[in-house]
PDB file of N, CA and C in Angstrom:
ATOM      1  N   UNK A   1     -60.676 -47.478   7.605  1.00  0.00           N
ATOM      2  CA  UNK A   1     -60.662 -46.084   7.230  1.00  0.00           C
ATOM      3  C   UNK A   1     -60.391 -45.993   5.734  1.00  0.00           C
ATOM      4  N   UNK A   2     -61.234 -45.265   4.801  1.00  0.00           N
ATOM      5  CA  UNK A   2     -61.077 -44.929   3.531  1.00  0.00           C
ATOM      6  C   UNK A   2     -60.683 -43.285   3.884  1.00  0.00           C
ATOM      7  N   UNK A   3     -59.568 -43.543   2.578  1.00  0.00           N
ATOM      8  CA  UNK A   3     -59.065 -42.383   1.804  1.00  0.00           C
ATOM      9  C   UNK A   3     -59.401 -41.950   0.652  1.00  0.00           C
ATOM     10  N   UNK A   4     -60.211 -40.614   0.353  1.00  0.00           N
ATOM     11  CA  UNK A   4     -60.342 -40.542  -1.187  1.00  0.00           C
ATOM     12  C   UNK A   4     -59.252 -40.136  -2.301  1.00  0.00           C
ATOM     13  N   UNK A   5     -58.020 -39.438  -1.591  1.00  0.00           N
ATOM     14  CA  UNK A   5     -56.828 -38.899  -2.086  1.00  0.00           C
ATOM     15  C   UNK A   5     -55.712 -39.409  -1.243  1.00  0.00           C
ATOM     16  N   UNK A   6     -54.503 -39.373  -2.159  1.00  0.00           N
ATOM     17  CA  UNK A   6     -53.258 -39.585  -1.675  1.00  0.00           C
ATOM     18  C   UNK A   6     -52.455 -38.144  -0.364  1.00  0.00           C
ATOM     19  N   UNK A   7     -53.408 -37.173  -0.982  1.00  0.00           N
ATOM     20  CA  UNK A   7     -53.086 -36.011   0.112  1.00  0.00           C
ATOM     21  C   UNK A   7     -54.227 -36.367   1.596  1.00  0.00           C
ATOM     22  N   UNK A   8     -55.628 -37.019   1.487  1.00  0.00           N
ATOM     23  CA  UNK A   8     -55.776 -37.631   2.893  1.00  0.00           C
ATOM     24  C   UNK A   8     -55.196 -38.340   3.530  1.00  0.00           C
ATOM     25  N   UNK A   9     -54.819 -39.382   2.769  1.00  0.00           N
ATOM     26  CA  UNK A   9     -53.909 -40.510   2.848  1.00  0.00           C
ATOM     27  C   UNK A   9     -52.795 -40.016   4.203  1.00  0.00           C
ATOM     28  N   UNK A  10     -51.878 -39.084   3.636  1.00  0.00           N
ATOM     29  CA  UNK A  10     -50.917 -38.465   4.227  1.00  0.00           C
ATOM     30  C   UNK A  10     -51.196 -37.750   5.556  1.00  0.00           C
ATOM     31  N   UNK A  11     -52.142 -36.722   5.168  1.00  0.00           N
ATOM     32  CA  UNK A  11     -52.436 -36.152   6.415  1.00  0.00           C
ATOM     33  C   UNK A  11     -53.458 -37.190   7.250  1.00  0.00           C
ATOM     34  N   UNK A  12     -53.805 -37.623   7.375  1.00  0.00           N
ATOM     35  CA  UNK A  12     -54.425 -39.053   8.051  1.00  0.00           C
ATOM     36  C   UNK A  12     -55.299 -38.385   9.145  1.00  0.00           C
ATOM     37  N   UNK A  13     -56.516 -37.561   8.616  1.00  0.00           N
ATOM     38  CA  UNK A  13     -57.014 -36.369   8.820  1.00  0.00           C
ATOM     39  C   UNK A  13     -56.614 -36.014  10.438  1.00  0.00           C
ATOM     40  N   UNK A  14     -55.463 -35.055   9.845  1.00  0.00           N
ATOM     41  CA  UNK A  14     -54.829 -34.028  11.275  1.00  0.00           C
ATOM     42  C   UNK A  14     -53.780 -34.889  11.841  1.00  0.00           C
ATOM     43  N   UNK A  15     -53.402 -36.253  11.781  1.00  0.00           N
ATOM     44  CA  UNK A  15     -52.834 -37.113  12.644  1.00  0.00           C
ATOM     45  C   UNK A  15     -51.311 -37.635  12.013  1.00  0.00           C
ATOM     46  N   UNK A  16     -51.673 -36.919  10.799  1.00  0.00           N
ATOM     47  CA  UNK A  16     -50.552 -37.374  10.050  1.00  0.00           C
ATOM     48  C   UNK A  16     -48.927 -37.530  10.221  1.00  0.00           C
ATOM     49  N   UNK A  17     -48.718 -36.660  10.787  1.00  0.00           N
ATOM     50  CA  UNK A  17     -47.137 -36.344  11.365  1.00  0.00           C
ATOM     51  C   UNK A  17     -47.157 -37.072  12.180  1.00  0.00           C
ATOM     52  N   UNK A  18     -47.822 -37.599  13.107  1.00  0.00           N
ATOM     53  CA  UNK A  18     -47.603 -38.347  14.568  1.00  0.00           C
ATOM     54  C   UNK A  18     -47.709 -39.820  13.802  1.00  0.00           C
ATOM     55  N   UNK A  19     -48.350 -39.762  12.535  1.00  0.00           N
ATOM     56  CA  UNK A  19     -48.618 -41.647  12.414  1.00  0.00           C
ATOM     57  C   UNK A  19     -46.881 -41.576  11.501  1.00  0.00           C
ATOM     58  N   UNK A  20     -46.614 -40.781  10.937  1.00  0.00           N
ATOM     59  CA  UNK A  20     -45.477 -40.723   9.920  1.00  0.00           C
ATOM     60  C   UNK A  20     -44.370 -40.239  10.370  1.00  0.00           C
ATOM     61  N   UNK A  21     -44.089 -39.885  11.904  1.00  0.00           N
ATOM     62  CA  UNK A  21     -43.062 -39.690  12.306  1.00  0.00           C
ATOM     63  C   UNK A  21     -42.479 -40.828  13.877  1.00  0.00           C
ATOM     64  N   UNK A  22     -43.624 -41.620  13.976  1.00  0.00           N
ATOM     65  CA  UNK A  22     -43.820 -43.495  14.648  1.00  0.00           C
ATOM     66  C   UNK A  22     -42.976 -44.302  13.473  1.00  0.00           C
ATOM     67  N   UNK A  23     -43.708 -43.880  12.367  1.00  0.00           N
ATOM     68  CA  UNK A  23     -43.120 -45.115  11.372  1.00  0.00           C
ATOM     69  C   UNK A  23     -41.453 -45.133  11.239  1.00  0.00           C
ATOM     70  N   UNK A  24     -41.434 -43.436  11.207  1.00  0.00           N
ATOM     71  CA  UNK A  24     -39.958 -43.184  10.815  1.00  0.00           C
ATOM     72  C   UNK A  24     -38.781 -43.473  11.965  1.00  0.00           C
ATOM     73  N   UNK A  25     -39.128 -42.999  13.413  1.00  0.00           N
ATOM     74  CA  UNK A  25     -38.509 -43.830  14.661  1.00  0.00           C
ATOM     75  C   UNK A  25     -38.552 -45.122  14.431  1.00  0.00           C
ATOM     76  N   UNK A  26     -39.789 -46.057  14.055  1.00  0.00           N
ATOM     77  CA  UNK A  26     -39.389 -47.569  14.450  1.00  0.00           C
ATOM     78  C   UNK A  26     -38.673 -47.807  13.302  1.00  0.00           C
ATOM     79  N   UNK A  27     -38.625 -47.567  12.068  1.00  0.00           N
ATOM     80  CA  UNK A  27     -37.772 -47.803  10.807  1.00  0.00           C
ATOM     81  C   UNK A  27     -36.151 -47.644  11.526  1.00  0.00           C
ATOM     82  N   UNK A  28     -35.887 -46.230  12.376  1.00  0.00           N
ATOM     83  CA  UNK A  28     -34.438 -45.982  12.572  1.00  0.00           C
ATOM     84  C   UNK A  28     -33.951 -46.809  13.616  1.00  0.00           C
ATOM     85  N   UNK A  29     -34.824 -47.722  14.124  1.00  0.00           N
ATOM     86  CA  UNK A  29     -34.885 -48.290  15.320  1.00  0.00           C
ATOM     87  C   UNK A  29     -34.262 -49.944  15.090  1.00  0.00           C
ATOM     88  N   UNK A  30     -34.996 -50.258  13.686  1.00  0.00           N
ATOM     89  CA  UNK A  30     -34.810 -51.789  12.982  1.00  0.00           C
ATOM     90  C   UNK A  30     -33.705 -51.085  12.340  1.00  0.00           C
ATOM     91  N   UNK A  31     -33.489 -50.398  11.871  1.00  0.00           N
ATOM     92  CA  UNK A  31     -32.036 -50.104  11.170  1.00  0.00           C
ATOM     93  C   UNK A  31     -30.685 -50.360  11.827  1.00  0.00           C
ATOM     94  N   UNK A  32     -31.007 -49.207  12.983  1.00  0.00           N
ATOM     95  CA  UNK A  32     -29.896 -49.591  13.754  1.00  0.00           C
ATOM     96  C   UNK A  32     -29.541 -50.914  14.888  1.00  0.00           C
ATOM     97  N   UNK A  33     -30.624 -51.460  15.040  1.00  0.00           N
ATOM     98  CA  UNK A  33     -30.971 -53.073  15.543  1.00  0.00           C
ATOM     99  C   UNK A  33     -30.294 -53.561  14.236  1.00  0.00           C
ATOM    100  N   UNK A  34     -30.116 -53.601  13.183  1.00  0.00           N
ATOM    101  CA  UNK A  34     -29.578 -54.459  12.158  1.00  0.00           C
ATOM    102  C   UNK A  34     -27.676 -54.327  12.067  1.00  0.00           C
ATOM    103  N   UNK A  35     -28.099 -52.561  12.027  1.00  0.00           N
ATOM    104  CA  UNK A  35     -26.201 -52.123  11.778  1.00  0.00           C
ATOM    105  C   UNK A  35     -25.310 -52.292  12.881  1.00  0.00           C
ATOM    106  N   UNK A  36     -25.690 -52.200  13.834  1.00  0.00           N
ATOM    107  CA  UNK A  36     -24.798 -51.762  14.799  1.00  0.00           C
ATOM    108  C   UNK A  36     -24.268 -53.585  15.570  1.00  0.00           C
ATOM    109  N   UNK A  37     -24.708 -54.595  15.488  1.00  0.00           N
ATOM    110  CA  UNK A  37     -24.410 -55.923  15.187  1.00  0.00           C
ATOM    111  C   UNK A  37     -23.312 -56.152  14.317  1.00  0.00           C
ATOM    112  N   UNK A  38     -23.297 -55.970  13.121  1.00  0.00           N
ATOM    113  CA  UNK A  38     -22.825 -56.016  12.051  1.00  0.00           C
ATOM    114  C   UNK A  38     -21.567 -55.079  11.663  1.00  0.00           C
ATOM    115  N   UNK A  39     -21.720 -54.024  12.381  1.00  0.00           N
ATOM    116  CA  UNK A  39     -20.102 -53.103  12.459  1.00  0.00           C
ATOM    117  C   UNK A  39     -19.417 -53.481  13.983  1.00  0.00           C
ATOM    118  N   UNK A  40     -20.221 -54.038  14.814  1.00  0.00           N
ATOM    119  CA  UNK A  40     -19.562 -54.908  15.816  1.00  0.00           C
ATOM    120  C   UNK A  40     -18.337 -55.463  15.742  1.00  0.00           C
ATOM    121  N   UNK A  41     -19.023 -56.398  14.322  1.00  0.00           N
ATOM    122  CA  UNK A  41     -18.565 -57.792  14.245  1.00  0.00           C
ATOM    123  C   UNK A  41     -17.181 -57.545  13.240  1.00  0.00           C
ATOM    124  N   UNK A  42     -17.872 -56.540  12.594  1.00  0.00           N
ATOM    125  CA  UNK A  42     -16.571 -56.245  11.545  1.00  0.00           C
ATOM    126  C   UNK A  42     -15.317 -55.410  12.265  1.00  0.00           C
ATOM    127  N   UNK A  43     -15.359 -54.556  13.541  1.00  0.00           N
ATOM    128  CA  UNK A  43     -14.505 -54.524  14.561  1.00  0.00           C
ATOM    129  C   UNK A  43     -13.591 -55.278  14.907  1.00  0.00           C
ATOM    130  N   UNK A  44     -14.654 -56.076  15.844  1.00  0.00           N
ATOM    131  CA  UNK A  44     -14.132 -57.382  16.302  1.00  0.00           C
ATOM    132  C   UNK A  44     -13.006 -58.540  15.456  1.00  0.00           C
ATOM    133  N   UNK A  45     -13.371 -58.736  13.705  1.00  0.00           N
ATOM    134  CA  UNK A  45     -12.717 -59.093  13.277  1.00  0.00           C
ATOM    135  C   UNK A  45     -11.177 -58.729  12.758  1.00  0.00           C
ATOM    136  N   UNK A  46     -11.315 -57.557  12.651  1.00  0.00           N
ATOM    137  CA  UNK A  46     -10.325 -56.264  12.598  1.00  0.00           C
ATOM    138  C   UNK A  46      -9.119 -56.700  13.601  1.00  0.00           C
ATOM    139  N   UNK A  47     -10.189 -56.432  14.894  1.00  0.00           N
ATOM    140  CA  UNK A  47      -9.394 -56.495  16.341  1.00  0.00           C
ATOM    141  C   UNK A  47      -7.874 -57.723  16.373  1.00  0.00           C
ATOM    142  N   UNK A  48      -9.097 -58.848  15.643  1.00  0.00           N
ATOM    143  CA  UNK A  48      -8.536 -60.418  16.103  1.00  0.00           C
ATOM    144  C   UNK A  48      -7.487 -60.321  15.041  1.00  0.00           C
ATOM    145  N   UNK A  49      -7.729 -59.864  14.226  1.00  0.00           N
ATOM    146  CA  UNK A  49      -6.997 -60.272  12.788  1.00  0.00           C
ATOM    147  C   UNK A  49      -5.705 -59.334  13.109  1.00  0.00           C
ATOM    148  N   UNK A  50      -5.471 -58.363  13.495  1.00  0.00           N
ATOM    149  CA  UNK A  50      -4.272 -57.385  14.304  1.00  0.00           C
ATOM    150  C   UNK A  50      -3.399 -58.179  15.335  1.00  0.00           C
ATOM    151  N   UNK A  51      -4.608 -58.868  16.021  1.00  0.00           N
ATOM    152  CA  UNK A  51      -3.666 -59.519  17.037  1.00  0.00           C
ATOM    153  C   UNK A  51      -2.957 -60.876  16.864  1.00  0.00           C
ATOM    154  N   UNK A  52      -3.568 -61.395  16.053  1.00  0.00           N
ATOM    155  CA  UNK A  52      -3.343 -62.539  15.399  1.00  0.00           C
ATOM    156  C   UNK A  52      -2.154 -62.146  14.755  1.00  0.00           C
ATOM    157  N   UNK A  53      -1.466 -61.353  13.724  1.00  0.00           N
ATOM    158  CA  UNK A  53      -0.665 -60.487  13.317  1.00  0.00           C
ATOM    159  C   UNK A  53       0.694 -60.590  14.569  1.00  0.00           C
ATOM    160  N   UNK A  54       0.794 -59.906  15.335  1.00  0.00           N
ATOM    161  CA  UNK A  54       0.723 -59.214  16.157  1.00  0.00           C
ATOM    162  C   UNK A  54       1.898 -60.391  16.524  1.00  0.00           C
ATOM    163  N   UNK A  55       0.695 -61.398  17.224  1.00  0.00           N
ATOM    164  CA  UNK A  55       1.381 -62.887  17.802  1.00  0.00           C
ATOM    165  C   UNK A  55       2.220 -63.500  16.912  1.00  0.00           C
ATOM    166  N   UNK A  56       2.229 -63.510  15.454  1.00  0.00           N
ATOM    167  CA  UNK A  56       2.801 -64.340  15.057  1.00  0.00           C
ATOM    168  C   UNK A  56       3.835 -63.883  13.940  1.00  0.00           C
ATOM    169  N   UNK A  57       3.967 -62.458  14.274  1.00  0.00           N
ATOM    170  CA  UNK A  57       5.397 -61.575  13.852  1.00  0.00           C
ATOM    171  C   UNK A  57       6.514 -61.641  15.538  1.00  0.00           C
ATOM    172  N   UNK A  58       5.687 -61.699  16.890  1.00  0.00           N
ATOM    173  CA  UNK A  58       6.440 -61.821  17.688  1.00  0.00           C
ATOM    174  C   UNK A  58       7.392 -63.537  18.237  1.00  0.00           C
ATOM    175  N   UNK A  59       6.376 -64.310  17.787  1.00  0.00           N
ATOM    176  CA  UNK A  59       7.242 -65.568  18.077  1.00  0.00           C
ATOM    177  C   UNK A  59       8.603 -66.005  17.119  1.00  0.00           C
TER     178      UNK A  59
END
């Protein structure tokens, strides 16, 4: 498919919102597939590092 303008381009004649609002779900999709791992983990370390604390103010 050729485009002669950056405004066909966009509107992706009539289809445009549906091809540019796919992209924008799977973008929020790999985003949060990336973040939500990663504030897991930084939890988790939080968690251990408290308890770890925790244990070795009580002995």
């Amino acid at each position: 498919m050729s485009f002669n303008s950056i405004s066909e381009f966009l509107t992706m004649g009539g289809h445009g919102l549906y091809v540019w609002l796919s992209y924008g779900l799977g973008l929020v999709v790999i985003l949060a597939n990336l973040i939500a791992p990663l504030q897991a983990g930084k939890r988790l370390r939080a968690q251990l590092t408290r308890r770890l604390l925790r244990e070795s103010n009580g002995s």
